[in-house]
Protein backbone atom coordinates (compact mmCIF):
# COMPACT_ATOMS: atom_id res chain seq x y z
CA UNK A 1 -19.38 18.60 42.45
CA UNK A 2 -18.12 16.46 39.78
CA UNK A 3 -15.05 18.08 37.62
CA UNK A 4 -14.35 17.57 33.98
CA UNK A 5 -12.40 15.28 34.49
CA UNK A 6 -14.22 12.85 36.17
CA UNK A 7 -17.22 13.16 33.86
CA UNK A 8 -17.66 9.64 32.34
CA UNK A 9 -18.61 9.24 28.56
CA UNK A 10 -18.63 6.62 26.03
CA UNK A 11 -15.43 5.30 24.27
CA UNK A 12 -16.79 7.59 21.58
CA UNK A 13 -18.02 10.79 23.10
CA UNK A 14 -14.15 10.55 24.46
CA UNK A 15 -12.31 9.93 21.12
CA UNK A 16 -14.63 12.92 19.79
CA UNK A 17 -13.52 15.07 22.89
CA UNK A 18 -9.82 13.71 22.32
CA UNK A 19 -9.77 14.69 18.68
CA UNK A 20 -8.57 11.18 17.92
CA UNK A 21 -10.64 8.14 16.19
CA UNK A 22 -12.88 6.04 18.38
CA UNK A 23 -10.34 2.58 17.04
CA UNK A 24 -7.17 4.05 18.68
CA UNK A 25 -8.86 4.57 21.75
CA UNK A 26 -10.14 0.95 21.50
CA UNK A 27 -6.37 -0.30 20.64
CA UNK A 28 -5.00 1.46 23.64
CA UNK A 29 -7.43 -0.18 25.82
CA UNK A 30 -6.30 -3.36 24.57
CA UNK A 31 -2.13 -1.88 25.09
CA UNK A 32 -0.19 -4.00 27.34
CA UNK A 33 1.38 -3.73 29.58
CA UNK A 34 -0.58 -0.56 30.67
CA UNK A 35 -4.05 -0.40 28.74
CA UNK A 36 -6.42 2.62 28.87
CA UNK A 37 -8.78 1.33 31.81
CA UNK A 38 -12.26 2.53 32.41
CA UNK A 39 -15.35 1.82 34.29
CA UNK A 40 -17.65 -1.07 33.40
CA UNK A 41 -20.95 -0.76 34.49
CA UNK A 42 -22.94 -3.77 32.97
CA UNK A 43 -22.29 -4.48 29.56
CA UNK A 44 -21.04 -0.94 29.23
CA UNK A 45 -17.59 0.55 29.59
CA UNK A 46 -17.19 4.22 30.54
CA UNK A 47 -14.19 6.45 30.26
CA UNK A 48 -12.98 9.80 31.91
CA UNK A 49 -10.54 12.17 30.86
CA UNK A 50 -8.29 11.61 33.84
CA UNK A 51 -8.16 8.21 33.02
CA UNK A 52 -6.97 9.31 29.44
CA UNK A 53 -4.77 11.90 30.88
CA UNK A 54 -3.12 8.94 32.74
CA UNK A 55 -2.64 6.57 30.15
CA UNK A 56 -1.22 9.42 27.56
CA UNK A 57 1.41 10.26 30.51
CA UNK A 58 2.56 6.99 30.53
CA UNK A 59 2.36 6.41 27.08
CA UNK A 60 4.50 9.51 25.36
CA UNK A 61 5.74 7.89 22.73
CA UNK A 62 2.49 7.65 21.27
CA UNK A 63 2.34 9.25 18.26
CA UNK A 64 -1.52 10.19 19.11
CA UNK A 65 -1.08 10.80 23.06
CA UNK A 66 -0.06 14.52 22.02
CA UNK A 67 -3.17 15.31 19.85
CA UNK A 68 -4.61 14.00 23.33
CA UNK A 69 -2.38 16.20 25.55
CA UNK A 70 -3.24 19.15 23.36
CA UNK A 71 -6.81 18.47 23.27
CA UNK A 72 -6.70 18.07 27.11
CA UNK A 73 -5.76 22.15 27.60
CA UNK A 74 -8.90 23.11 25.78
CA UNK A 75 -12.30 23.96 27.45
CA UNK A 76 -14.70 20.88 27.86
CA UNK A 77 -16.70 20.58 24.87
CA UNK A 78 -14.74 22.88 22.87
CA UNK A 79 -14.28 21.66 19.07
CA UNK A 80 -10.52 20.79 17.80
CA UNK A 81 -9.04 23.15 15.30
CA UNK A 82 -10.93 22.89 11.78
CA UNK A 83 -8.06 21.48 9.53
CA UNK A 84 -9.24 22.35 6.27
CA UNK A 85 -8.55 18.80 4.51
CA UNK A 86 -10.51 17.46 7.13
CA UNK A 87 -13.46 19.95 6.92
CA UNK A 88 -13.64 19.35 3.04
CA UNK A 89 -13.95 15.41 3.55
CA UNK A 90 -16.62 15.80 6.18
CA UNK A 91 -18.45 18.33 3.81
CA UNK A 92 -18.11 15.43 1.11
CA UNK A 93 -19.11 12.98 3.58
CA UNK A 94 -21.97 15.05 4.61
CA UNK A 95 -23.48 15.70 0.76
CA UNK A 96 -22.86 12.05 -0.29
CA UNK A 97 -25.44 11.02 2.66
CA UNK A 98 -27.61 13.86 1.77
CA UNK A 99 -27.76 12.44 -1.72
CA UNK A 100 -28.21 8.64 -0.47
CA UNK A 101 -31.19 9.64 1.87
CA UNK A 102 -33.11 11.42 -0.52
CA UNK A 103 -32.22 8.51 -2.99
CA UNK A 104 -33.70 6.13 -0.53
CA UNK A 105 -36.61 8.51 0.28
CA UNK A 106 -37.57 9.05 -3.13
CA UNK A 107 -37.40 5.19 -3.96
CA UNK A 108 -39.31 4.81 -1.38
CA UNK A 109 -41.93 7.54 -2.74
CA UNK A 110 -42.38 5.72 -5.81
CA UNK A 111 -42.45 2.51 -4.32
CA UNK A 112 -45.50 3.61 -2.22
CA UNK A 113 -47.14 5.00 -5.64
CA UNK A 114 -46.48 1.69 -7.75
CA UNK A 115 -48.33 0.10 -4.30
CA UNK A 116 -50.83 2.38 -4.32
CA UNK A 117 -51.64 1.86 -8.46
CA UNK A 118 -51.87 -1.61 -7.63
CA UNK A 119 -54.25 -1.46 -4.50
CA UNK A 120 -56.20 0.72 -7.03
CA UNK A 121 -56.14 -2.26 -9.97
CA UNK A 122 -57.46 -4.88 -6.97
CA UNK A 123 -59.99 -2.26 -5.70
CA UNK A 124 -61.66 -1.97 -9.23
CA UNK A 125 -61.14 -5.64 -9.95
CA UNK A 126 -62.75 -6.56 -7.10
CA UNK A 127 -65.74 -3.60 -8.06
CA UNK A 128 -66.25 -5.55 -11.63
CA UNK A 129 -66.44 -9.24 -10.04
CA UNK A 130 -68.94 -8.10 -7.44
CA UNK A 131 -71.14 -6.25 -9.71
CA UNK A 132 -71.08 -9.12 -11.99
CA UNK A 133 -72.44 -11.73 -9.11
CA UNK A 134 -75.06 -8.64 -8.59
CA UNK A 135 -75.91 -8.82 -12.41
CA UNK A 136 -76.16 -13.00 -12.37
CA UNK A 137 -78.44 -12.91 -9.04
CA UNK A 138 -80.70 -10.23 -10.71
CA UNK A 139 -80.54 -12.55 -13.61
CA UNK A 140 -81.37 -15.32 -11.96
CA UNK A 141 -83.88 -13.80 -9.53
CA UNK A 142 -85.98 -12.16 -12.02
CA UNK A 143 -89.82 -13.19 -12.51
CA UNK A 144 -89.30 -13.85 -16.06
CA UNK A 145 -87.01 -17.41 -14.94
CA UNK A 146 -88.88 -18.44 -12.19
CA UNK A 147 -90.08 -21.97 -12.85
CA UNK A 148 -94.03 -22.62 -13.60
């Protein structure tokens, strides 16, 4: 059986675990002399908490190794303390792409109505030019024209 520890997760899944941004984890695993190391398989690199727990032991003077250590006593999974500034911001962050989406999915609403009006024009257009070539064979086609 595989322990918590040794689960491996994105650079990302593991700063979200961590409670630290995805961009210190990537600076630490560019830290000499001791980088954060983890587990390439292809084009992907995979991390473990173990191998974070390593690299914050050796690297105390971190200011962000003990928001690591910290985050390292709770349950797997288990969500960092809600700091209030920080749950404002992400409810602001949240709305404002709310609002953009339905922006962009109402532009795109009346962008598919100003399409569909001018499908419409071309339709009947093309309705008026075909029943005038019907009119001007009928014209032409009639027993009153026909040559003697």
């Amino acid at each position: 059986m595989v322990s918590a520890d040794d689960v491996s997760m994105s650079l990302r899944e593991l700063a979200g675990e961590a409670g630290v941004s995805e961009t210190t984890l990537r600076n630490w695993t560019k830290l000499s002399p001791r980088p954060l190391t983890g587990t390439r398989t292809g084009r992907t690199t995979l991390y473990t908490w173990a191998q974070l727990r390593v690299f914050c032991a050796d690297h105390e003077d971190l200011p962000r190794a003990r928001t690591v250590q910290k985050a390292s006593t709770r349950p797997p999974g288990a969500a960092m303390p809600a700091d209030p500034a920080h749950v404002s911001a992400a409810l602001r962050n949240l709305r404002a792409a709310a609002s953009s989406t339905l922006d962009a999915a109402l532009s795109s609403v009346r962008l598919a109505e100003a399409t569909a009006a001018s499908h419409r024009e071309q339709v009947e257009a093309l309705r008026a030019t075909i029943s005038a070539y019907d009119d001007l064979i009928t014209q032409m086609t009639a027993p009153a024209n026909a040559p003697r």
